[in-house]
PDB file of N, CA and C in Angstrom:
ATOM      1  N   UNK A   1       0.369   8.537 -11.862  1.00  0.00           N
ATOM      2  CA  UNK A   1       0.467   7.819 -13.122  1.00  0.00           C
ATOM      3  C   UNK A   1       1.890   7.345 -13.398  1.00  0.00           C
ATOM      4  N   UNK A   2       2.790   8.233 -13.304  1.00  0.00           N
ATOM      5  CA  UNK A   2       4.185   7.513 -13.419  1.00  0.00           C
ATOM      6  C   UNK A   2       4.726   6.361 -13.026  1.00  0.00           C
ATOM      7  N   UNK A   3       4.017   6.112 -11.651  1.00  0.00           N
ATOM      8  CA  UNK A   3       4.719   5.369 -10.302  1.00  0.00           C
ATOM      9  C   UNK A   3       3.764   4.221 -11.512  1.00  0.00           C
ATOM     10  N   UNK A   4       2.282   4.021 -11.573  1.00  0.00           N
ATOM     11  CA  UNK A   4       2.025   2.677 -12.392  1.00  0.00           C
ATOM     12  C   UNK A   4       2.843   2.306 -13.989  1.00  0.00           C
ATOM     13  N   UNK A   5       3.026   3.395 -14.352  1.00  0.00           N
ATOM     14  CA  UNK A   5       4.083   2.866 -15.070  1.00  0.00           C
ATOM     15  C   UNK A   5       5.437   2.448 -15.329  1.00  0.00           C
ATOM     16  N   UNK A   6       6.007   2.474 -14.428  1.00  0.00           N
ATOM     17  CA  UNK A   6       7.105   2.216 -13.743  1.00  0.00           C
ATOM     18  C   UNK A   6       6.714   0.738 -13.370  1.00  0.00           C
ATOM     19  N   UNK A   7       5.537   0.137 -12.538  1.00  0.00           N
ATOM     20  CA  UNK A   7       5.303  -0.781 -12.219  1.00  0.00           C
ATOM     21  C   UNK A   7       5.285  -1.571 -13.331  1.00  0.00           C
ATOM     22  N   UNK A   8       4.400  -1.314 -14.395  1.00  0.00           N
ATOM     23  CA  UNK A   8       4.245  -2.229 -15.385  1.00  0.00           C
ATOM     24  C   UNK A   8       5.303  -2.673 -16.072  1.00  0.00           C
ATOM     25  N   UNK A   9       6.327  -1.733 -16.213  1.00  0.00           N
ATOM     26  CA  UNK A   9       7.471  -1.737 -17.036  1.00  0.00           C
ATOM     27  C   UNK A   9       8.120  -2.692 -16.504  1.00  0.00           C
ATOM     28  N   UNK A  10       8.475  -2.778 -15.066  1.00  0.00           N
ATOM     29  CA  UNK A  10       8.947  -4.115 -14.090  1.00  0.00           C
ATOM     30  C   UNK A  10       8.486  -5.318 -14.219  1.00  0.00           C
ATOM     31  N   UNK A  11       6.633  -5.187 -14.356  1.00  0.00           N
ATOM     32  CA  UNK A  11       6.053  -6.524 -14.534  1.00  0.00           C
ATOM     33  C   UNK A  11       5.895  -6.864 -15.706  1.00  0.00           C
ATOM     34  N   UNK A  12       6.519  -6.502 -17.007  1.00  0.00           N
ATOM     35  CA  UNK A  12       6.537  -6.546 -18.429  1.00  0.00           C
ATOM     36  C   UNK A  12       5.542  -5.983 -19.084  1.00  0.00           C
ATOM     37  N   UNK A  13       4.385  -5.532 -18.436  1.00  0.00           N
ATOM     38  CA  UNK A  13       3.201  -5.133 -19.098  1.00  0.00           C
ATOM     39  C   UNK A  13       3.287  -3.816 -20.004  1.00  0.00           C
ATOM     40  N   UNK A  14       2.941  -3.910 -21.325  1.00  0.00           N
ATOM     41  CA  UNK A  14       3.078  -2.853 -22.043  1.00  0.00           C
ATOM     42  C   UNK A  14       2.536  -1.583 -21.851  1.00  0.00           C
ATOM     43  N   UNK A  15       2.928  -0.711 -21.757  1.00  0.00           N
ATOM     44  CA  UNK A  15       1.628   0.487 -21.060  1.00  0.00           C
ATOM     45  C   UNK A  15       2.560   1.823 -21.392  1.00  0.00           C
ATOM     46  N   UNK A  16       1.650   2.762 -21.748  1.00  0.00           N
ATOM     47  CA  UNK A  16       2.386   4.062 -22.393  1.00  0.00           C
ATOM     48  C   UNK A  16       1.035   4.821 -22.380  1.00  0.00           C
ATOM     49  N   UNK A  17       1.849   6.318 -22.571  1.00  0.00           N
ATOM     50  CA  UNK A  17       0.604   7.377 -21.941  1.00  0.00           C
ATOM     51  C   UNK A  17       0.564   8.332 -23.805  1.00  0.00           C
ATOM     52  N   UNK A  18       0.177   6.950 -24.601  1.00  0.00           N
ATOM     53  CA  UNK A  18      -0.091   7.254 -26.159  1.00  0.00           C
ATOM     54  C   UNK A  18      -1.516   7.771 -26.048  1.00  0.00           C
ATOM     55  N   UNK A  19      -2.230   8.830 -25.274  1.00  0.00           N
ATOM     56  CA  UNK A  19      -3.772   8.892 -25.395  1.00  0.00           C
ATOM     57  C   UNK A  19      -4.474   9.655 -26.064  1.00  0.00           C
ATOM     58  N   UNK A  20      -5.373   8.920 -27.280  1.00  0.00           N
ATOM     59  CA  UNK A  20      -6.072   9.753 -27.901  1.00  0.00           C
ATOM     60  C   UNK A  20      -7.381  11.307 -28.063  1.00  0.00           C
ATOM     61  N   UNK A  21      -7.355  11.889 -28.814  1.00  0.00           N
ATOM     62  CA  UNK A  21      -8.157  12.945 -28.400  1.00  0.00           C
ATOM     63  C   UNK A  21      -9.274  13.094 -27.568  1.00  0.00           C
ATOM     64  N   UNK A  22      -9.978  12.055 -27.113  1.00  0.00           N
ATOM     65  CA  UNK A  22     -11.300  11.652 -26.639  1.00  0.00           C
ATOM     66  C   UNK A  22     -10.844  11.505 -24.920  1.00  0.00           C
ATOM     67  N   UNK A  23      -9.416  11.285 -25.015  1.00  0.00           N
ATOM     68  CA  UNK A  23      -9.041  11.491 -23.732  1.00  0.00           C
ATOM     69  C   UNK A  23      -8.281  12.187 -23.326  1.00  0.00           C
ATOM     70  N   UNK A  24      -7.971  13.061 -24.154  1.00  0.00           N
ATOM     71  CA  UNK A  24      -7.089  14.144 -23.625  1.00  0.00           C
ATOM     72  C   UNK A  24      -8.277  15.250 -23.689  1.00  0.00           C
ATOM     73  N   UNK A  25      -9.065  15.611 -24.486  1.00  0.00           N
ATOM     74  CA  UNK A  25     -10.268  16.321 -24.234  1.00  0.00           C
ATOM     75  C   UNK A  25     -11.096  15.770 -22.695  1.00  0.00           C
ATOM     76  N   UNK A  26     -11.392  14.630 -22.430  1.00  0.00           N
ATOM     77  CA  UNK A  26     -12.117  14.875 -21.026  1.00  0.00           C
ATOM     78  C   UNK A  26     -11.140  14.857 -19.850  1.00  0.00           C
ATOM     79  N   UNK A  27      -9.913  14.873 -20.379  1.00  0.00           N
ATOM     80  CA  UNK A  27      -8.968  15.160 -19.156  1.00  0.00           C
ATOM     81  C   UNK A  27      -9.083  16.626 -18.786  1.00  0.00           C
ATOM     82  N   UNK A  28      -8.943  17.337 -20.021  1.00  0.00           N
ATOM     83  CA  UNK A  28      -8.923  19.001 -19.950  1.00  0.00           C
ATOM     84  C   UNK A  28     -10.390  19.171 -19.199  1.00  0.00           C
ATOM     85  N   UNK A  29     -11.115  18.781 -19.653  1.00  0.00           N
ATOM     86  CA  UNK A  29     -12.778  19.318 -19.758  1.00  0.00           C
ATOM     87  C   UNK A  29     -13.071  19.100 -18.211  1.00  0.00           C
ATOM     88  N   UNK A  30     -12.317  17.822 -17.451  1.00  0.00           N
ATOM     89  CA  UNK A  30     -12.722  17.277 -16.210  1.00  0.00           C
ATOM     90  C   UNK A  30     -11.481  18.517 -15.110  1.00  0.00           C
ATOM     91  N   UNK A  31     -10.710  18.868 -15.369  1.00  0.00           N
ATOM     92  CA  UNK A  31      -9.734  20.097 -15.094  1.00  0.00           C
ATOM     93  C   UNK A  31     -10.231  21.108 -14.880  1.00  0.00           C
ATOM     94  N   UNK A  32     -10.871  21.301 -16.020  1.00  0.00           N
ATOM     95  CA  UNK A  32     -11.286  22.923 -15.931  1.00  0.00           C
ATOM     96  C   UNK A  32     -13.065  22.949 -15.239  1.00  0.00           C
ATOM     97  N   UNK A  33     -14.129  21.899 -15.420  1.00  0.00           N
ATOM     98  CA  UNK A  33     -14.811  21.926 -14.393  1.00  0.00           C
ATOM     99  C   UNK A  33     -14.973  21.697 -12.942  1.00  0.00           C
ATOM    100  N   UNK A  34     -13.820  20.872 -12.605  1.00  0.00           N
ATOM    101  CA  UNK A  34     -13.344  21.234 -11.422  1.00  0.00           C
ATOM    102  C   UNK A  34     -12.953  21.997 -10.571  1.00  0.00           C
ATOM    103  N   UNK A  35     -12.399  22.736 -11.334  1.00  0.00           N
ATOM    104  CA  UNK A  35     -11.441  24.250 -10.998  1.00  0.00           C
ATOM    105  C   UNK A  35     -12.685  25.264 -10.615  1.00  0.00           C
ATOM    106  N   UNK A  36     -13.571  25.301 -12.012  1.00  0.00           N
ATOM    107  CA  UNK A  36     -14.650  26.076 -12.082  1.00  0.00           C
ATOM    108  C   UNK A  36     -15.343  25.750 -10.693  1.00  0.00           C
ATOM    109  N   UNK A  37     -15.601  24.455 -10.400  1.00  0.00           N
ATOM    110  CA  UNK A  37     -16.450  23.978  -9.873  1.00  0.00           C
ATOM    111  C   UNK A  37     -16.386  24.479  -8.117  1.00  0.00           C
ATOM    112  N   UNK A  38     -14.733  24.398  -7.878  1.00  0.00           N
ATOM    113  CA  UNK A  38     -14.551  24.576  -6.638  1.00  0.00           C
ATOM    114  C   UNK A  38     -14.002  25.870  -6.409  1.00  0.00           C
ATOM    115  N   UNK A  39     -13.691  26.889  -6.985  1.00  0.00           N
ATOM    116  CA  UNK A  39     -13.476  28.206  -7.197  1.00  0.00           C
ATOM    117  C   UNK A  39     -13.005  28.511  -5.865  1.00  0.00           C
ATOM    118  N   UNK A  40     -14.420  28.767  -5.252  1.00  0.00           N
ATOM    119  CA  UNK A  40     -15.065  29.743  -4.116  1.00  0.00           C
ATOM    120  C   UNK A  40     -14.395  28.900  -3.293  1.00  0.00           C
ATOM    121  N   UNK A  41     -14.758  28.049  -3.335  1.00  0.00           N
ATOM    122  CA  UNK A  41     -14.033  26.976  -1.711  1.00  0.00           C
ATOM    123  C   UNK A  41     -15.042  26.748  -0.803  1.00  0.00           C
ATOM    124  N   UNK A  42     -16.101  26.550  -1.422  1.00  0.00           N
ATOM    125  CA  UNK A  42     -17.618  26.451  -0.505  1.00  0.00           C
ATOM    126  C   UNK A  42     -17.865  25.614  -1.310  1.00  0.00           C
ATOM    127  N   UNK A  43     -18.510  24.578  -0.195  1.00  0.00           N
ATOM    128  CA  UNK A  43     -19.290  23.326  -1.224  1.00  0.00           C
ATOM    129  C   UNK A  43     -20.377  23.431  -0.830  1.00  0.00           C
ATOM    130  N   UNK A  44     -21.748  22.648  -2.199  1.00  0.00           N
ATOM    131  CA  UNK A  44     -23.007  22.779  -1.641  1.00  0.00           C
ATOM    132  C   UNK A  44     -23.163  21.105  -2.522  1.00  0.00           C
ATOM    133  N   UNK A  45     -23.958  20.744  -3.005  1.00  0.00           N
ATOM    134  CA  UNK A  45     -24.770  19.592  -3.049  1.00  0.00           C
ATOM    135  C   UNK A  45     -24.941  19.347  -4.512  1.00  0.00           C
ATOM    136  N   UNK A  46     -25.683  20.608  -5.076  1.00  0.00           N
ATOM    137  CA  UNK A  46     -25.394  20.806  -6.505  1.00  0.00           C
ATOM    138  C   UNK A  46     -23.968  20.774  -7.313  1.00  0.00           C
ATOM    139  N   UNK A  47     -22.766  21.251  -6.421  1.00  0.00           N
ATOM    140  CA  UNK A  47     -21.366  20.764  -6.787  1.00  0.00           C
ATOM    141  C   UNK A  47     -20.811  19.729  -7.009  1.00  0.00           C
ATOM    142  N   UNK A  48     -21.354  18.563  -6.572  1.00  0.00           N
ATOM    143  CA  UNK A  48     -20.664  17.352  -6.085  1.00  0.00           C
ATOM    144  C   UNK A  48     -21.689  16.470  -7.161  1.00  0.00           C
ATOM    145  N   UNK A  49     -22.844  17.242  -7.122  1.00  0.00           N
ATOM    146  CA  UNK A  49     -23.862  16.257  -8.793  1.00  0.00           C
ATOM    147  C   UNK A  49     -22.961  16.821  -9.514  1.00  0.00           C
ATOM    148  N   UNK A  50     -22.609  17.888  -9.783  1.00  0.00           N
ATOM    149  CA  UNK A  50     -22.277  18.412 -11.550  1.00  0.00           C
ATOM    150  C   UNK A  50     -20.833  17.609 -11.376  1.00  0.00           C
ATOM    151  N   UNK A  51     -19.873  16.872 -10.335  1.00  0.00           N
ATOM    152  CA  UNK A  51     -18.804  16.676 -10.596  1.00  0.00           C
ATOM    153  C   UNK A  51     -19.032  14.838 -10.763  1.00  0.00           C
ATOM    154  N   UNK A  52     -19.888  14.542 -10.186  1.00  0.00           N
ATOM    155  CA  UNK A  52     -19.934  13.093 -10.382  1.00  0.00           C
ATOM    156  C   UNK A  52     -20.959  12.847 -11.802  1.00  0.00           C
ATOM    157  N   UNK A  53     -21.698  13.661 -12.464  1.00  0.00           N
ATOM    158  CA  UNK A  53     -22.724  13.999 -13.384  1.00  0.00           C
ATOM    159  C   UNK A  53     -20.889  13.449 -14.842  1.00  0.00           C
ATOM    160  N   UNK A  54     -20.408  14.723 -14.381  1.00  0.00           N
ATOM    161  CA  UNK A  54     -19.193  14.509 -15.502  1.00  0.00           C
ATOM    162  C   UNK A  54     -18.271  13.481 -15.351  1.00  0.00           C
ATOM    163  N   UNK A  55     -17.911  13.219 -14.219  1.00  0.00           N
ATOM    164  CA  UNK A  55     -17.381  11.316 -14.170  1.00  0.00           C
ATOM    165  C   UNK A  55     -18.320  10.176 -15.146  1.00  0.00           C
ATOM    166  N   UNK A  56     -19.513  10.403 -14.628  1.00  0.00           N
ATOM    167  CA  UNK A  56     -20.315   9.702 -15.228  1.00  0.00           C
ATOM    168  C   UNK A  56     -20.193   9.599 -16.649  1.00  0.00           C
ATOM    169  N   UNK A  57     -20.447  10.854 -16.964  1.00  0.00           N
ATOM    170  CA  UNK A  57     -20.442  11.080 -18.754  1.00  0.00           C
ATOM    171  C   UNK A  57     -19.175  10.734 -19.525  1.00  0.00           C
ATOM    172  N   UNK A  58     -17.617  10.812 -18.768  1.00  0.00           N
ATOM    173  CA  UNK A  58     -16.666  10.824 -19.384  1.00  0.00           C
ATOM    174  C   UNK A  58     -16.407   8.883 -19.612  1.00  0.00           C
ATOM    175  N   UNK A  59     -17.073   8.572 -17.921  1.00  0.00           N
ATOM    176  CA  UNK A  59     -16.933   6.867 -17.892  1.00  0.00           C
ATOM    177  C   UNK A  59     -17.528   6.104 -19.317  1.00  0.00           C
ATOM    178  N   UNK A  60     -18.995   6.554 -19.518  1.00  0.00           N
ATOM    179  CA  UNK A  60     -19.684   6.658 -20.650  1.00  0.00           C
ATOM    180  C   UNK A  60     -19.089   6.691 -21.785  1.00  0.00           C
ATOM    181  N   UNK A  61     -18.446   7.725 -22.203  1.00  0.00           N
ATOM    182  CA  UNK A  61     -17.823   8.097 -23.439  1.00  0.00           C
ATOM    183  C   UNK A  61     -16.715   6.783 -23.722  1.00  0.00           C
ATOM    184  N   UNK A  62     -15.482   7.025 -22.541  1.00  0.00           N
ATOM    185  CA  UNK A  62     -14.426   5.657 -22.823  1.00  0.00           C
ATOM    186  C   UNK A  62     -14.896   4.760 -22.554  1.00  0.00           C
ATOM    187  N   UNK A  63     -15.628   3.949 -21.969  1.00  0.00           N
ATOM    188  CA  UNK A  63     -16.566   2.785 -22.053  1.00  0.00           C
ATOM    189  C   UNK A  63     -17.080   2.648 -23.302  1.00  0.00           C
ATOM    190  N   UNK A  64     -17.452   3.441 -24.038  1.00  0.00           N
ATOM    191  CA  UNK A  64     -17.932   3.472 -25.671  1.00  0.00           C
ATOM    192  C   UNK A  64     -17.525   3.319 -26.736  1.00  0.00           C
ATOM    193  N   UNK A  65     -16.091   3.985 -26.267  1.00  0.00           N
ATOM    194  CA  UNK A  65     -14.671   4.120 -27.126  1.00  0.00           C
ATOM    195  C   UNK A  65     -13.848   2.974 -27.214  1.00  0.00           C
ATOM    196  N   UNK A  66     -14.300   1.816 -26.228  1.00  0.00           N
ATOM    197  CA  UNK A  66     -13.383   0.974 -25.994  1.00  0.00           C
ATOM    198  C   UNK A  66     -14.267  -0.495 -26.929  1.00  0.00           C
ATOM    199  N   UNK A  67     -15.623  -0.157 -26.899  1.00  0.00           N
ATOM    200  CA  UNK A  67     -16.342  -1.439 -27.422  1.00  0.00           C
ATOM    201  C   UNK A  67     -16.094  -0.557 -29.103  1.00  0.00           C
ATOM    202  N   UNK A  68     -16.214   0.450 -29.653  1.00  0.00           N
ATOM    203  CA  UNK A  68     -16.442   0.341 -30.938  1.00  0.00           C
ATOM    204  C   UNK A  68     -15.208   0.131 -31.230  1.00  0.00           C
ATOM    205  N   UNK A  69     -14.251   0.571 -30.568  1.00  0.00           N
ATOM    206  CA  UNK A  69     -12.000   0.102 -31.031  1.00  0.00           C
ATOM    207  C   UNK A  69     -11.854  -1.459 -30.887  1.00  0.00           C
ATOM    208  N   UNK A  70     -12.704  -2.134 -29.991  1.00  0.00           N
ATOM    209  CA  UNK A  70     -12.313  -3.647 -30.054  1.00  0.00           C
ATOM    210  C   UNK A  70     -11.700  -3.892 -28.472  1.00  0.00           C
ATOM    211  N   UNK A  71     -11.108  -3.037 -28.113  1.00  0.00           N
ATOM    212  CA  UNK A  71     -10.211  -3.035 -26.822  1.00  0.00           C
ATOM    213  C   UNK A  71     -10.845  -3.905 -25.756  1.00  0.00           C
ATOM    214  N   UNK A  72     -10.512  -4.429 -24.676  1.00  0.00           N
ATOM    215  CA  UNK A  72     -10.973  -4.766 -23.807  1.00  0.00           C
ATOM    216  C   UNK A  72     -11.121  -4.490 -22.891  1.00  0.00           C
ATOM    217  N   UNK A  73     -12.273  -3.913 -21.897  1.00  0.00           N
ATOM    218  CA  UNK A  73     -12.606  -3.258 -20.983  1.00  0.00           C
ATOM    219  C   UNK A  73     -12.245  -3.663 -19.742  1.00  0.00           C
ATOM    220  N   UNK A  74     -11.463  -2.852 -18.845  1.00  0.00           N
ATOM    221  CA  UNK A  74     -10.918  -3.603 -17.654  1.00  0.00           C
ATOM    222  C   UNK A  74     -11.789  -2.935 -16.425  1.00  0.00           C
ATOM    223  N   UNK A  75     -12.607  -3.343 -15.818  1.00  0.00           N
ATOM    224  CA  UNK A  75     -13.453  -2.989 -14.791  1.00  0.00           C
ATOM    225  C   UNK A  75     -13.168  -3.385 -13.568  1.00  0.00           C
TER     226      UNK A  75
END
């Protein structure tokens, strides 16, 4: 994350790591099920749903966050 902001700052683009609760909560939340997730250090099948299951949901959430704020969605 630094190194792109560093970039932007070069290419004038405004960009700052101002992020609201909705994303600092699925930052934590995506942290700590990960951690949980890979513990053991054995992977099975059911691991890799529950980790793309929560990508999914978090994509969801800021995708949601971004149409009711007005923002524009960069895909």
């Amino acid at each position: 994350v630094p190194l792109i902001i560093i970039v932007a700052w070069i290419g004038g683009i405004p960009m700052d790591l101002d992020l609201n609760i909705l994303e600092i909560g699925s930052l934590g939340l995506s942290i700590l099920i990960t951690a949980f997730t890979l513990q053991d250090g054995t992977s099975h099948y059911m691991k890799g749903l529950i980790l793309m299951l929560c990508y999914i949901i978090i994509a969801e959430f800021l995708f949601f966050l971004c149409q009711i704020s007005g923002q524009e969605v960069l895909i």
